[in-house]
PDB file of N, CA and C in Angstrom:
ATOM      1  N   UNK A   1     -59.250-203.165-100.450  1.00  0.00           N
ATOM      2  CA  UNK A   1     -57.813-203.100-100.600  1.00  0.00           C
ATOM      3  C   UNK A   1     -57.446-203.696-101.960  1.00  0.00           C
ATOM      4  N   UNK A   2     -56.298-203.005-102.714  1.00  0.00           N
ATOM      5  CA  UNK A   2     -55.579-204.191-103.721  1.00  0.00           C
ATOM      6  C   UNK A   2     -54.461-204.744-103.506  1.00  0.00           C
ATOM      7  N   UNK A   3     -54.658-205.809-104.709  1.00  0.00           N
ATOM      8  CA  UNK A   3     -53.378-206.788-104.750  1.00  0.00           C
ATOM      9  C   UNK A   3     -52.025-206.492-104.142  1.00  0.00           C
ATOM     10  N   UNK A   4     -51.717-204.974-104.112  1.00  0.00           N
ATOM     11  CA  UNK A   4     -50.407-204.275-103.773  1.00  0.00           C
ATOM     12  C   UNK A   4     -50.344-204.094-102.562  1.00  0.00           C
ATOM     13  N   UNK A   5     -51.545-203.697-101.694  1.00  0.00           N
ATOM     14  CA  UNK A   5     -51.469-203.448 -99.824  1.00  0.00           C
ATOM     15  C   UNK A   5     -51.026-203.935 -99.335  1.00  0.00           C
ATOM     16  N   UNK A   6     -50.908-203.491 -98.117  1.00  0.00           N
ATOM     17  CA  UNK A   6     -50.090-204.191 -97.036  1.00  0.00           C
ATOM     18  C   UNK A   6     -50.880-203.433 -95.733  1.00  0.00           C
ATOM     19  N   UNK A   7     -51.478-204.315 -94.674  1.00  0.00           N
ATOM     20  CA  UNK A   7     -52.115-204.185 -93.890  1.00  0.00           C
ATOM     21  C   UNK A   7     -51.235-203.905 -92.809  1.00  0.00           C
ATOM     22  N   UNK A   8     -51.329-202.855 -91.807  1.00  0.00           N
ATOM     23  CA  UNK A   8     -50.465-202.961 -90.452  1.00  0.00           C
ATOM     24  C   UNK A   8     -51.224-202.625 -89.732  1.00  0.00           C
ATOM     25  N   UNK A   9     -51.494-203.378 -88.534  1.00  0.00           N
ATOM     26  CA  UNK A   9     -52.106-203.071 -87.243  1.00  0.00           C
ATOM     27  C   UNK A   9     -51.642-203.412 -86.176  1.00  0.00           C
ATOM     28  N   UNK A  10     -51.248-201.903 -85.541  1.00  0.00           N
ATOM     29  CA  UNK A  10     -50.632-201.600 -84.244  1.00  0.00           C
ATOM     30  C   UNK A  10     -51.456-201.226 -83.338  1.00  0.00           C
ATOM     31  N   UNK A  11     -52.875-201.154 -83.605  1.00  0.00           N
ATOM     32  CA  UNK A  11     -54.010-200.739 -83.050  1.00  0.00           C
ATOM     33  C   UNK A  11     -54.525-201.327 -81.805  1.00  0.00           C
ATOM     34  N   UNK A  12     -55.357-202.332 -82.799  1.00  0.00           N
ATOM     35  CA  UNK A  12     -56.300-202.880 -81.375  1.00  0.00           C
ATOM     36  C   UNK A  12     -56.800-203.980 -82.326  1.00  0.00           C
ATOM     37  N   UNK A  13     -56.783-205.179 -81.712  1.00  0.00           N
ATOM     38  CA  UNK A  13     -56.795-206.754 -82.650  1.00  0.00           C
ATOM     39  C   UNK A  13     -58.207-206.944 -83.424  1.00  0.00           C
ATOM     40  N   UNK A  14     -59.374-206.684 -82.646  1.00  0.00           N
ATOM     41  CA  UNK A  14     -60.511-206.303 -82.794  1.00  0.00           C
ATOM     42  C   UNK A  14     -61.224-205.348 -84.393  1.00  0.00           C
ATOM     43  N   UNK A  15     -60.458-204.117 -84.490  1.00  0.00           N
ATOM     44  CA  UNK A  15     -60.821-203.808 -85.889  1.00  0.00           C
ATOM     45  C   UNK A  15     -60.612-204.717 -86.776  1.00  0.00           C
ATOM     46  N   UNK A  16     -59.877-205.496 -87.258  1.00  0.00           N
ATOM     47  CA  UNK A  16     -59.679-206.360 -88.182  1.00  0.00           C
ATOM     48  C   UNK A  16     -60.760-207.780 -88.021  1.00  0.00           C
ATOM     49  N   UNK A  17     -60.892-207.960 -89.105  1.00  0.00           N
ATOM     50  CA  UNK A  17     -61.643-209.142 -88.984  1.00  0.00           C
ATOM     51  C   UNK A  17     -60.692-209.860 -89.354  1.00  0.00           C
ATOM     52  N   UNK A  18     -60.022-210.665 -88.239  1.00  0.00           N
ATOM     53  CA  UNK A  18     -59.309-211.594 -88.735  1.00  0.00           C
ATOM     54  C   UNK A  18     -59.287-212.986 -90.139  1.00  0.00           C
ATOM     55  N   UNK A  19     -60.187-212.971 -89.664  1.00  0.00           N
ATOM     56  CA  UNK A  19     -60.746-214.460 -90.917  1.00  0.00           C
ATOM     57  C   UNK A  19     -61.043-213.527 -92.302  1.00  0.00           C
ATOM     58  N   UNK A  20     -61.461-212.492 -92.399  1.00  0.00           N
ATOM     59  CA  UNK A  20     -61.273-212.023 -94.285  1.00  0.00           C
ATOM     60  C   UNK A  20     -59.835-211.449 -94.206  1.00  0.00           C
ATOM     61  N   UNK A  21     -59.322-210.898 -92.945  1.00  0.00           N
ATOM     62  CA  UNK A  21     -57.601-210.639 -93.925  1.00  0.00           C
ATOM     63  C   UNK A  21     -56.936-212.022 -94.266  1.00  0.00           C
ATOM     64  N   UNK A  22     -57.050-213.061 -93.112  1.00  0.00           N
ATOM     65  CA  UNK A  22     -56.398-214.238 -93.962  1.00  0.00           C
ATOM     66  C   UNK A  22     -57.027-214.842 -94.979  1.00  0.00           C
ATOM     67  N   UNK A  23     -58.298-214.542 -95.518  1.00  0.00           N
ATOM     68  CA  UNK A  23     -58.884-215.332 -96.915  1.00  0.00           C
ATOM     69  C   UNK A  23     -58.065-214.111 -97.690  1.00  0.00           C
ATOM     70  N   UNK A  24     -57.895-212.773 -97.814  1.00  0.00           N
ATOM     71  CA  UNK A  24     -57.429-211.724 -98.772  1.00  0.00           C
ATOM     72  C   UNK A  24     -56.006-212.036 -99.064  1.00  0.00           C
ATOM     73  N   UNK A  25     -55.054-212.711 -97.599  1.00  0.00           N
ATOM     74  CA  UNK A  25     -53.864-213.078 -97.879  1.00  0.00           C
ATOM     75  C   UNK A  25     -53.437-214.294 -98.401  1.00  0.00           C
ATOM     76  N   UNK A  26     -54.343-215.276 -98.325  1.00  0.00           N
ATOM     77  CA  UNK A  26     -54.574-216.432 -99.017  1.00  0.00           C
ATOM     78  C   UNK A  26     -54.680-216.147 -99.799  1.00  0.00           C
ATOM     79  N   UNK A  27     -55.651-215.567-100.805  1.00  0.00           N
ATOM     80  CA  UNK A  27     -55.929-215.065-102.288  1.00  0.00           C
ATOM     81  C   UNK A  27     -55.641-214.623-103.291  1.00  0.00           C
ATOM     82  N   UNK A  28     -54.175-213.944-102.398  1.00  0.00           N
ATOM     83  CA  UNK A  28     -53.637-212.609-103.333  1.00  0.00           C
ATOM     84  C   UNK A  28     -54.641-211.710-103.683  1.00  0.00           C
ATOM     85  N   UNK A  29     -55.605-211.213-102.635  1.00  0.00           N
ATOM     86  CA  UNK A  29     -56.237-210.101-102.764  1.00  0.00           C
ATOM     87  C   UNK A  29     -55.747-209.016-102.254  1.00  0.00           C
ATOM     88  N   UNK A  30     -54.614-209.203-101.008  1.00  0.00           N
ATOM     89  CA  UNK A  30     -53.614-208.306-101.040  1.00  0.00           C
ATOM     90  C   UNK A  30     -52.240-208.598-100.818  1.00  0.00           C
ATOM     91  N   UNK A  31     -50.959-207.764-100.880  1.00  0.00           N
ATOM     92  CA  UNK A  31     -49.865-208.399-100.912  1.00  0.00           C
ATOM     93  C   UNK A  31     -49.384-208.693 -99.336  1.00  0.00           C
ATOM     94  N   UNK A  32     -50.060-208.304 -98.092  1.00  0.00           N
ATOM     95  CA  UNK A  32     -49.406-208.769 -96.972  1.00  0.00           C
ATOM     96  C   UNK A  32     -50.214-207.757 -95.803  1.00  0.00           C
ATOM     97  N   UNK A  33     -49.396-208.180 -94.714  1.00  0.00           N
ATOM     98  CA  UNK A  33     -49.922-207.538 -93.355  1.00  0.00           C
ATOM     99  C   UNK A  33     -48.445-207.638 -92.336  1.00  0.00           C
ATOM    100  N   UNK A  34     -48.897-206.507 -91.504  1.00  0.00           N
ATOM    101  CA  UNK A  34     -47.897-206.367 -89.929  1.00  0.00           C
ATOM    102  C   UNK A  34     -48.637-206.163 -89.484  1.00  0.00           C
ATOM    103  N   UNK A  35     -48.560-207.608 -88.560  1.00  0.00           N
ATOM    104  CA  UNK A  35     -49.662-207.618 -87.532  1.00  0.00           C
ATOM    105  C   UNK A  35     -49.310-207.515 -85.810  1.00  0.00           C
ATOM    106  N   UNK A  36     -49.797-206.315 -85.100  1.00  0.00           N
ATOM    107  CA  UNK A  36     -48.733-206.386 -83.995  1.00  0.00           C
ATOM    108  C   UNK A  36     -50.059-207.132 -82.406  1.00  0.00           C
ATOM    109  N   UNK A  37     -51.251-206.485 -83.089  1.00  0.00           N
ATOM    110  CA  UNK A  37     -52.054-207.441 -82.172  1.00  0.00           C
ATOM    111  C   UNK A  37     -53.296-207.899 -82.722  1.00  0.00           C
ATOM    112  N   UNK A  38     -53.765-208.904 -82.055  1.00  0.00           N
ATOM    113  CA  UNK A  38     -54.777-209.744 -82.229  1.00  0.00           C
ATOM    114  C   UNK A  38     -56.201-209.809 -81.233  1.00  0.00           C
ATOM    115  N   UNK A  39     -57.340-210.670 -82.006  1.00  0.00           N
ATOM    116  CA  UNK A  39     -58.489-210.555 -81.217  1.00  0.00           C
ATOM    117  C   UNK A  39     -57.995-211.327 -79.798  1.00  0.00           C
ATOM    118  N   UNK A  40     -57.095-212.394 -79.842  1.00  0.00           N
ATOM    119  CA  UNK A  40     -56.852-212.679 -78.978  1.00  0.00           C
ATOM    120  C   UNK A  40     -55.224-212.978 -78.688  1.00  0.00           C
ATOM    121  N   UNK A  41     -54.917-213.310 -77.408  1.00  0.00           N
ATOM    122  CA  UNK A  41     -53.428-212.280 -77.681  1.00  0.00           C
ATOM    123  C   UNK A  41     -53.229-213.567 -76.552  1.00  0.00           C
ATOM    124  N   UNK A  42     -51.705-214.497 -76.046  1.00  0.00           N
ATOM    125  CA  UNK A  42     -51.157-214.278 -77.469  1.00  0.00           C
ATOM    126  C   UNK A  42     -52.014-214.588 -78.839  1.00  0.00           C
ATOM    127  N   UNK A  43     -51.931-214.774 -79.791  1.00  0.00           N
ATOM    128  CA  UNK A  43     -52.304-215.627 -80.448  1.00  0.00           C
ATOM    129  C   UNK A  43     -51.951-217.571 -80.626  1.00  0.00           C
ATOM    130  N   UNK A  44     -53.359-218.196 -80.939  1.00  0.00           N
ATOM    131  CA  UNK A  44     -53.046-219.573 -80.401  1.00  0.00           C
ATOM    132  C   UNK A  44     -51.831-220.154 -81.685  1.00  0.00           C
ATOM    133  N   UNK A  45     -51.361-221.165 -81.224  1.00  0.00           N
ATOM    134  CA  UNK A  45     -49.904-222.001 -81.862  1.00  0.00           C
ATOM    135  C   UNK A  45     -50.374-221.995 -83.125  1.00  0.00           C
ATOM    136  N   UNK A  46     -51.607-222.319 -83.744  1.00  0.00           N
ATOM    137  CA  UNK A  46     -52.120-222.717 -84.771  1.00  0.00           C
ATOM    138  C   UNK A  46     -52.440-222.054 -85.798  1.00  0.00           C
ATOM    139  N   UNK A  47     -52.763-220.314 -85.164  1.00  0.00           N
ATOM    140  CA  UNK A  47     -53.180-218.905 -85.822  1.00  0.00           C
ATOM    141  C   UNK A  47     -51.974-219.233 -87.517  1.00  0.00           C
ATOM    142  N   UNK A  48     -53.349-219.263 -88.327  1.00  0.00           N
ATOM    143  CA  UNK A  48     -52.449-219.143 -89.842  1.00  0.00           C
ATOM    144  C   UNK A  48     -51.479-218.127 -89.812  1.00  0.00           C
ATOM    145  N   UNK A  49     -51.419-216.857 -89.445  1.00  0.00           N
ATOM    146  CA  UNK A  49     -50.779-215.800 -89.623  1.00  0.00           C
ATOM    147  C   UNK A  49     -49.141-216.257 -89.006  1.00  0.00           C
ATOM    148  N   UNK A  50     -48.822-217.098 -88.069  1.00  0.00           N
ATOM    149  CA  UNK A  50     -47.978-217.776 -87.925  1.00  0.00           C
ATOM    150  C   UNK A  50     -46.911-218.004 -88.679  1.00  0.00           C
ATOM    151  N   UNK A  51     -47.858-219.028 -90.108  1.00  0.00           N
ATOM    152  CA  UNK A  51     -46.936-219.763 -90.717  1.00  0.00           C
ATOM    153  C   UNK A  51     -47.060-219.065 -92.264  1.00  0.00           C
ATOM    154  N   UNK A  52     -47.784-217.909 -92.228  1.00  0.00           N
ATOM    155  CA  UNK A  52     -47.873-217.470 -93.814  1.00  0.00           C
ATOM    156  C   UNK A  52     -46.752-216.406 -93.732  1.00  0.00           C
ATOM    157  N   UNK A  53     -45.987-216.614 -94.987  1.00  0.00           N
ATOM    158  CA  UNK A  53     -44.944-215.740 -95.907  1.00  0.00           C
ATOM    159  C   UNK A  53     -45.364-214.351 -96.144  1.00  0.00           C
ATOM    160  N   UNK A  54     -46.736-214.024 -96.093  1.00  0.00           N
ATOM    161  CA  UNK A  54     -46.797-212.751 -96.560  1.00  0.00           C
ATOM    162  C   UNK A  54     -47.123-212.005 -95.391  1.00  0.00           C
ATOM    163  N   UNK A  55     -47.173-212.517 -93.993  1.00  0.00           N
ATOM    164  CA  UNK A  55     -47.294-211.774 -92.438  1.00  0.00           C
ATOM    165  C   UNK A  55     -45.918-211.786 -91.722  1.00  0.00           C
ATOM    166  N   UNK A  56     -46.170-210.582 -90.943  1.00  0.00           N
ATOM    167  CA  UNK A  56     -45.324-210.420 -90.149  1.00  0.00           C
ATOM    168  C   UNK A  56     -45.988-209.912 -88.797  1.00  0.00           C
ATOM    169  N   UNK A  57     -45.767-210.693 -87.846  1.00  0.00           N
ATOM    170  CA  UNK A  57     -46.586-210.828 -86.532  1.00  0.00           C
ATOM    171  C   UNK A  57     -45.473-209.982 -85.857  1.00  0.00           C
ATOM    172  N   UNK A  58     -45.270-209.280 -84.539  1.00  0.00           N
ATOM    173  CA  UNK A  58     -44.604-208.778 -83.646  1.00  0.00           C
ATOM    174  C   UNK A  58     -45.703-209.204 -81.937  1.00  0.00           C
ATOM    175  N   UNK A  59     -44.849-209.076 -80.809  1.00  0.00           N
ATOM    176  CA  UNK A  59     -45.321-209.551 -79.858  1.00  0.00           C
ATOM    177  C   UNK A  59     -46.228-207.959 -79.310  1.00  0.00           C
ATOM    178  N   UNK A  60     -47.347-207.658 -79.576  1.00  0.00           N
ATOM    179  CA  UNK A  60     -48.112-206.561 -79.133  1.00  0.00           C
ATOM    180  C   UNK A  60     -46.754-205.469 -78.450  1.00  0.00           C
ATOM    181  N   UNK A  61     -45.633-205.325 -79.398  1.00  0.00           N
ATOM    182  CA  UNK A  61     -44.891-204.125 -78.749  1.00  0.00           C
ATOM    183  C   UNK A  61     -44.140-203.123 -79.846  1.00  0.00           C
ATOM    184  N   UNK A  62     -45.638-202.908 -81.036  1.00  0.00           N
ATOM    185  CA  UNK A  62     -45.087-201.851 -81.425  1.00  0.00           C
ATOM    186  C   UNK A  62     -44.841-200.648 -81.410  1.00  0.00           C
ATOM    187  N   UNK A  63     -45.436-200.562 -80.283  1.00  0.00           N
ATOM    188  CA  UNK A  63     -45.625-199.083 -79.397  1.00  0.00           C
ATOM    189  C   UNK A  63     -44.413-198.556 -79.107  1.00  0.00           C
ATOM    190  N   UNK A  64     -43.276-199.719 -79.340  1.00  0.00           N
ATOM    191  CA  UNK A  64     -42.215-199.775 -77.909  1.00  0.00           C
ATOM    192  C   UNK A  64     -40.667-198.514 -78.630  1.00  0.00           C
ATOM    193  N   UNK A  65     -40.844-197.653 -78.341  1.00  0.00           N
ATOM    194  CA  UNK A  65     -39.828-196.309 -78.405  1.00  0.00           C
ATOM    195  C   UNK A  65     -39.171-196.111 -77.455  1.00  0.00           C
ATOM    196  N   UNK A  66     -37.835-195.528 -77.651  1.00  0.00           N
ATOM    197  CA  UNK A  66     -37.669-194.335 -76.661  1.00  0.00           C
ATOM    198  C   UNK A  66     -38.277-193.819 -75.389  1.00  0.00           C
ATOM    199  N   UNK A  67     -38.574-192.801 -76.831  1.00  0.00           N
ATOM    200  CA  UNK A  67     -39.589-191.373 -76.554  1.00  0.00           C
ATOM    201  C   UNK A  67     -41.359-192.022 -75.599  1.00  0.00           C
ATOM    202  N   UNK A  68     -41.320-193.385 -75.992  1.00  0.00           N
ATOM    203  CA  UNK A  68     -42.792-193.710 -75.548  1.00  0.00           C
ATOM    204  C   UNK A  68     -42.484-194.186 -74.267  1.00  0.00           C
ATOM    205  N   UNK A  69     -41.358-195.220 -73.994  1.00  0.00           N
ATOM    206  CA  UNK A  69     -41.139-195.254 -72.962  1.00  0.00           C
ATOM    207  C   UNK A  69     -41.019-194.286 -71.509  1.00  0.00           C
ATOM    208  N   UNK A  70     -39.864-193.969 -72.528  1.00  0.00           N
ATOM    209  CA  UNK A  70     -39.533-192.416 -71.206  1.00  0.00           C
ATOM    210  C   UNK A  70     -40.606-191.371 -71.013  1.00  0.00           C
ATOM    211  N   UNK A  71     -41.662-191.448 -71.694  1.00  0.00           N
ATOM    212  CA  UNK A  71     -42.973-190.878 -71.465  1.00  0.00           C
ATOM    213  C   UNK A  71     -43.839-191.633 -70.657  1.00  0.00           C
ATOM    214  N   UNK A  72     -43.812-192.837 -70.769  1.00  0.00           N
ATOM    215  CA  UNK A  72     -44.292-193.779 -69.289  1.00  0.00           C
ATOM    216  C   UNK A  72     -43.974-194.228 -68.129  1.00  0.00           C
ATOM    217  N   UNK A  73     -42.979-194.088 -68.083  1.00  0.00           N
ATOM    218  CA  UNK A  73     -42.058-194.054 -67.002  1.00  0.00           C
ATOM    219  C   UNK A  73     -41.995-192.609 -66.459  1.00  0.00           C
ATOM    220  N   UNK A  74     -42.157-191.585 -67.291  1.00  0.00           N
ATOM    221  CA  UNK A  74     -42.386-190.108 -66.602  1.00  0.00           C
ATOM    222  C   UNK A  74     -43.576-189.963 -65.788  1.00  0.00           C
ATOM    223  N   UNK A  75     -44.362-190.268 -66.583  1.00  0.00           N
ATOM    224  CA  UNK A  75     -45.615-189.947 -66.347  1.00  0.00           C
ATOM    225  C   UNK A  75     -46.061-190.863 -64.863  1.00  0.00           C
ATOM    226  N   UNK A  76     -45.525-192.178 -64.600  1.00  0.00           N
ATOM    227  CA  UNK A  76     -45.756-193.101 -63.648  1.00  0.00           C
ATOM    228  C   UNK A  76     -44.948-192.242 -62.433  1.00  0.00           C
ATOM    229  N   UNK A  77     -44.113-191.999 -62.513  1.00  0.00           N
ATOM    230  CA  UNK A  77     -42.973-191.640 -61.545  1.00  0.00           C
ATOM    231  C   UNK A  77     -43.945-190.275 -60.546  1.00  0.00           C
ATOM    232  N   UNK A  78     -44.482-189.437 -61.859  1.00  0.00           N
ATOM    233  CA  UNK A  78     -45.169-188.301 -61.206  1.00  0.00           C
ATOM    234  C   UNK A  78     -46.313-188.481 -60.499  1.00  0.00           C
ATOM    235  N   UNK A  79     -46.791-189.762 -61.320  1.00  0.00           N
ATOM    236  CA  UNK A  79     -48.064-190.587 -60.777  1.00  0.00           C
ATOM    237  C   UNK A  79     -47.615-190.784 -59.453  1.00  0.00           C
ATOM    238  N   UNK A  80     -46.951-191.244 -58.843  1.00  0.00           N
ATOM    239  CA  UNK A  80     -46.804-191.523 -57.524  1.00  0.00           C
ATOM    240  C   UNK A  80     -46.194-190.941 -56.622  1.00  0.00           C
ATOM    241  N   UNK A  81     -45.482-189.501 -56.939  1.00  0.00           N
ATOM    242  CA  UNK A  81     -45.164-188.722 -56.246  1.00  0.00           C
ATOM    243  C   UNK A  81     -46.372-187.848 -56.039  1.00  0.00           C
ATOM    244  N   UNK A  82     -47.030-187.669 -56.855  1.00  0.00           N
ATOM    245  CA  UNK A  82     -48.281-186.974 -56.427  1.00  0.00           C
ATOM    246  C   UNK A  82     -49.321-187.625 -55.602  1.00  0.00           C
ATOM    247  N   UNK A  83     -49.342-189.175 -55.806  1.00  0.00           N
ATOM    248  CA  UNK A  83     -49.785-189.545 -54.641  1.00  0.00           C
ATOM    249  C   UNK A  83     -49.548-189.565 -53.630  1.00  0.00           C
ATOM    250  N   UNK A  84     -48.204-189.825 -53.221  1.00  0.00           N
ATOM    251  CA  UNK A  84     -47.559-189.670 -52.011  1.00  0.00           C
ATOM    252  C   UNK A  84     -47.770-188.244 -51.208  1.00  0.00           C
ATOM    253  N   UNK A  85     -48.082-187.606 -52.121  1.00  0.00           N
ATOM    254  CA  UNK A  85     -48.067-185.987 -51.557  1.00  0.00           C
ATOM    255  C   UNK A  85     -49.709-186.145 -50.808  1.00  0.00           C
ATOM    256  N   UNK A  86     -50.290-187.263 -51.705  1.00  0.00           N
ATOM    257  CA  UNK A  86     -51.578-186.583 -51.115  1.00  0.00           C
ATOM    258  C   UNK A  86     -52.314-185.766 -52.289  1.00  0.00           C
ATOM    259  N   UNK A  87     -51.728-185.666 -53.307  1.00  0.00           N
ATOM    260  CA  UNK A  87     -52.685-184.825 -54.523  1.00  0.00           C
ATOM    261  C   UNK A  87     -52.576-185.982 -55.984  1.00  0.00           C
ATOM    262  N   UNK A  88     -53.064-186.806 -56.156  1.00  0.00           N
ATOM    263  CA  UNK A  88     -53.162-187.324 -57.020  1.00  0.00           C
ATOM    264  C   UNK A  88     -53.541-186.847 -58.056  1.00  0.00           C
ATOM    265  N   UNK A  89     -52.866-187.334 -59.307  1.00  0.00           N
ATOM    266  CA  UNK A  89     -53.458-186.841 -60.883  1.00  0.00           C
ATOM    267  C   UNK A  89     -53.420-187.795 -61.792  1.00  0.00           C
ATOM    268  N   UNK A  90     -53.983-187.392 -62.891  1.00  0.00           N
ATOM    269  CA  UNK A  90     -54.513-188.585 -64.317  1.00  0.00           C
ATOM    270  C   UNK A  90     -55.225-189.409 -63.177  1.00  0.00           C
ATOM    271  N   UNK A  91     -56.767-189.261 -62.901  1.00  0.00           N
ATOM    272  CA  UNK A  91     -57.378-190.011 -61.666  1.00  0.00           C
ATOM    273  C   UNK A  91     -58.414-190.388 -63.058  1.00  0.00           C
ATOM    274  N   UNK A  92     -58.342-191.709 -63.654  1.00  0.00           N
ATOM    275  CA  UNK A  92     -58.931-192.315 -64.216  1.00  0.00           C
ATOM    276  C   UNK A  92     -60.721-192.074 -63.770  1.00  0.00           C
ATOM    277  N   UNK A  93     -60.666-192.303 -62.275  1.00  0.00           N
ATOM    278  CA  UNK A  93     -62.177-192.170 -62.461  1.00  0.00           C
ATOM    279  C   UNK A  93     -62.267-191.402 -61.257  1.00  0.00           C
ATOM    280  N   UNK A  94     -62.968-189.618 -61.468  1.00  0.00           N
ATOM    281  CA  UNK A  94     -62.476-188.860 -60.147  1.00  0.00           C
ATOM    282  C   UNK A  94     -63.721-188.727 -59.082  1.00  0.00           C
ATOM    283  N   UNK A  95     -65.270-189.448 -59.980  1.00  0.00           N
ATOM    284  CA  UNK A  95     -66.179-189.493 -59.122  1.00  0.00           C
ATOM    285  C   UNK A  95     -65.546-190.618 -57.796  1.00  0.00           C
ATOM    286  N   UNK A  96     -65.317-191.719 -58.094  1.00  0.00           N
ATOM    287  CA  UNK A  96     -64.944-192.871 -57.051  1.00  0.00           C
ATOM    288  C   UNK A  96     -63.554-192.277 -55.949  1.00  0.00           C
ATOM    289  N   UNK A  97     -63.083-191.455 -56.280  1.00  0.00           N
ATOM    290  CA  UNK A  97     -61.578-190.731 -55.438  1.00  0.00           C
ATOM    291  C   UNK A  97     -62.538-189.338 -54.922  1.00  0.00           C
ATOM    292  N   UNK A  98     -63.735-188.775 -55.216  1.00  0.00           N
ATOM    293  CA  UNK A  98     -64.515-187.415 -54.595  1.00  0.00           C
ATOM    294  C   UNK A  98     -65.238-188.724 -53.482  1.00  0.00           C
ATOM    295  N   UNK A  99     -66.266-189.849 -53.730  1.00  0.00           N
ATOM    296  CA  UNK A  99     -66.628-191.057 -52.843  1.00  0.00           C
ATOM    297  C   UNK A  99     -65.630-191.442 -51.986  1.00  0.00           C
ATOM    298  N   UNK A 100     -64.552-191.413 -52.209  1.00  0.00           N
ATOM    299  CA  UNK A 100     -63.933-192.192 -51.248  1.00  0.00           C
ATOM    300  C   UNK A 100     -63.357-191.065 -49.993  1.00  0.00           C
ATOM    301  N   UNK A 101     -62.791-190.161 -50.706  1.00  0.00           N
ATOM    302  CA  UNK A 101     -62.434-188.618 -49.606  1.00  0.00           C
ATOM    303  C   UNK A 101     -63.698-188.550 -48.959  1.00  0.00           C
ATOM    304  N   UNK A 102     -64.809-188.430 -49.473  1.00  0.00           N
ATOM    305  CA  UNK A 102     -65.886-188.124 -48.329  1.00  0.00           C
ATOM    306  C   UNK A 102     -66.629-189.261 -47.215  1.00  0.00           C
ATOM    307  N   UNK A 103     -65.942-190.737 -47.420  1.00  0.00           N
ATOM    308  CA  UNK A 103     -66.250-191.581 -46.873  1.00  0.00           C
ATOM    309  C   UNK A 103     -65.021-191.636 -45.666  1.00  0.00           C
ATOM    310  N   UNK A 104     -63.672-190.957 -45.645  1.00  0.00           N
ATOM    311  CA  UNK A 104     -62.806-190.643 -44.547  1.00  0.00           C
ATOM    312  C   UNK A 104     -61.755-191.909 -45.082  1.00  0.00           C
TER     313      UNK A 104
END
């Protein structure tokens, strides 16, 4: 990265190596970060990213839309009307739900 970047991760806390983005933001090796999650979440009181000027932390909800919502809340709603019916869907794992129908 250079001096000019700006890091944002809305991802997953894990890609980042936390400890070289804060030596890069310490350094002025780059100009900053949005950081929405961490290796570990919350993050502890002490996490530098806290108290440095050139971060901007959010509480793991940059996901948070509208459109994303009302797409989870859709999607849940159908989730359980289809269970209720008796036909379940989005079956995360469909070997263990084929095991369990044939166990009665």
């Amino acid at each position: 990265m250079t001096p000019e970047a700006y890091l944002i991760n809305t991802s997953r806390g894990p890609i980042v190596v936390e400890g070289a983005l804060i030596a890069a933001l310490r350094s002025g090796g780059m100009a900053g970060a949005g950081i929405d999650v961490f290796d570990v979440e919350p993050p502890p009181a002490d996490h530098p990213s806290r108290t440095m000027d050139n971060v901007t932390v959010t509480p793991h909800l940059g996901y948070v839309t509208y459109e994303t919502l009302r797409a989870f809340y859709t999607d849940t709603l159908e989730a359980v009307v289809a269970f209720s019916d008796g036909k379940p869907i989005r079956i995360a794992n469909p070997d263990a739900l084929a095991h369990a129908k044939q166990r009665g």
